[in-house]
C-alpha atoms as a PDB file:
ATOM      1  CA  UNK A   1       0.000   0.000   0.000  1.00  0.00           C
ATOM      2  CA  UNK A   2       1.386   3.235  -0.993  1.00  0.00           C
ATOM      3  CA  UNK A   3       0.887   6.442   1.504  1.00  0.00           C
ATOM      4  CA  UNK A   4       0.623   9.474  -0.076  1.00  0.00           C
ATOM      5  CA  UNK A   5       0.472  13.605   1.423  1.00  0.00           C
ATOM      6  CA  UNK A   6      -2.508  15.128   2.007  1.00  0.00           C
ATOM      7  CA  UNK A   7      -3.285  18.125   0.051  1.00  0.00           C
ATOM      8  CA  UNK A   8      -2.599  21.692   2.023  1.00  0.00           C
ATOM      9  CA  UNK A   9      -6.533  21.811   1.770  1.00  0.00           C
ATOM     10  CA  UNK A  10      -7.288  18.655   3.633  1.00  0.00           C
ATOM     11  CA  UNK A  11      -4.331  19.433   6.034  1.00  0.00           C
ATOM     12  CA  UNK A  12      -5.661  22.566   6.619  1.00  0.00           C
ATOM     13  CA  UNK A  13      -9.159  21.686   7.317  1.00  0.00           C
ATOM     14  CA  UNK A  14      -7.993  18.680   9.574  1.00  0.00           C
ATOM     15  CA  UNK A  15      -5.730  21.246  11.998  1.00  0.00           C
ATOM     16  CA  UNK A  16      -7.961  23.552  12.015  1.00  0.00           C
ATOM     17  CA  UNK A  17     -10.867  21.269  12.868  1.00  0.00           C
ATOM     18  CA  UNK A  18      -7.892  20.142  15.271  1.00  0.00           C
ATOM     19  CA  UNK A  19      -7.225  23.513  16.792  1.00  0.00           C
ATOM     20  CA  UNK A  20     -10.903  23.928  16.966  1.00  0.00           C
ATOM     21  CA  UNK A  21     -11.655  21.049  19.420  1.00  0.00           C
ATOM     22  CA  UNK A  22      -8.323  21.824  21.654  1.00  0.00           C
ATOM     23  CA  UNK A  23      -9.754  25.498  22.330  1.00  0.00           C
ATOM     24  CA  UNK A  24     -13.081  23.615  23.158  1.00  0.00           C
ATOM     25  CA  UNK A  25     -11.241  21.273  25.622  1.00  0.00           C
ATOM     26  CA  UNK A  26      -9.738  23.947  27.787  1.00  0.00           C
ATOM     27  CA  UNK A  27     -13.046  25.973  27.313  1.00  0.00           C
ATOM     28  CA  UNK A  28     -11.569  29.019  25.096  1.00  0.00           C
ATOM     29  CA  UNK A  29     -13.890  28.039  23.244  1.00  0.00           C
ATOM     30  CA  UNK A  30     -17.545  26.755  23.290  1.00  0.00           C
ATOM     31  CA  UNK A  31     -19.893  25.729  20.522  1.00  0.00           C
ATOM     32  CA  UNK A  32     -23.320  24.648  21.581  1.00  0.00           C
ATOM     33  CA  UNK A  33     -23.813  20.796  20.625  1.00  0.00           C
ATOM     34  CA  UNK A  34     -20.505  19.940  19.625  1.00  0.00           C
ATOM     35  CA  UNK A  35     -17.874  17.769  21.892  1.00  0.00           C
ATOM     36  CA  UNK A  36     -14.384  18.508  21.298  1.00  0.00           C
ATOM     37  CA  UNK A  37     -13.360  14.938  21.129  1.00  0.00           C
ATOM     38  CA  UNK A  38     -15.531  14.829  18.202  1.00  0.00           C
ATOM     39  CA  UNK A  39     -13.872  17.907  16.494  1.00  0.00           C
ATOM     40  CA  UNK A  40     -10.179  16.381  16.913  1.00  0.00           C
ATOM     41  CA  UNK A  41     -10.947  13.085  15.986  1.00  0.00           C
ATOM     42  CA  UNK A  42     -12.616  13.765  12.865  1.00  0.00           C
ATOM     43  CA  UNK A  43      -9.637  15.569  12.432  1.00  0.00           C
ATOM     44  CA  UNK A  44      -7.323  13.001  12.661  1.00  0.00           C
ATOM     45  CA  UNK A  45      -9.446  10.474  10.979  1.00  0.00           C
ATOM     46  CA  UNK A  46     -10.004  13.076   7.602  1.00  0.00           C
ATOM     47  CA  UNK A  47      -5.629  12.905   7.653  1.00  0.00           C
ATOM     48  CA  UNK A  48      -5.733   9.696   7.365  1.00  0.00           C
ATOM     49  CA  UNK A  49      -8.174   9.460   4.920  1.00  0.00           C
ATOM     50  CA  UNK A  50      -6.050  11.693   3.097  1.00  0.00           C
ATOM     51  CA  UNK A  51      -3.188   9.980   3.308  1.00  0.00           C
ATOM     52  CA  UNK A  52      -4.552   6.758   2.547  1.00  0.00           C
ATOM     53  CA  UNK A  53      -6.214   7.819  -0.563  1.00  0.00           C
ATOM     54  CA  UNK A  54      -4.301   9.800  -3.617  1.00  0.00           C
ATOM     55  CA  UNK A  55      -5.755  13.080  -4.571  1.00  0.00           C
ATOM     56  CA  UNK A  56      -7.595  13.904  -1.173  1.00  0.00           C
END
């Protein structure tokens, strides 16, 4: 299986969404309805997607 790098687009939306959900964790931040585990690991997962799959 061959890895490739995520598009600056995908890596971009992934840290922010990242960022996001660490501001939520130490209560910076606070959206109504959303968890901030949630926000990081969707995060994470759409990186992996990324890299898993060319041209994402």
């Amino acid at each position: 299986m061959r890895l490739s790098a995520p598009k600056k687009l995908t890596w971009s939306i992934a840290v922010i969404l990242g960022v996001i959900g660490l501001l939520m964790n130490f209560g910076v931040l606070s959206i109504a309805g959303f968890s901030s585990f949630w926000l990081v690991a969707i995060g994470f997962i759409l990186l992996t997607l990324a890299t898993l799959f060319k041209g994402l």
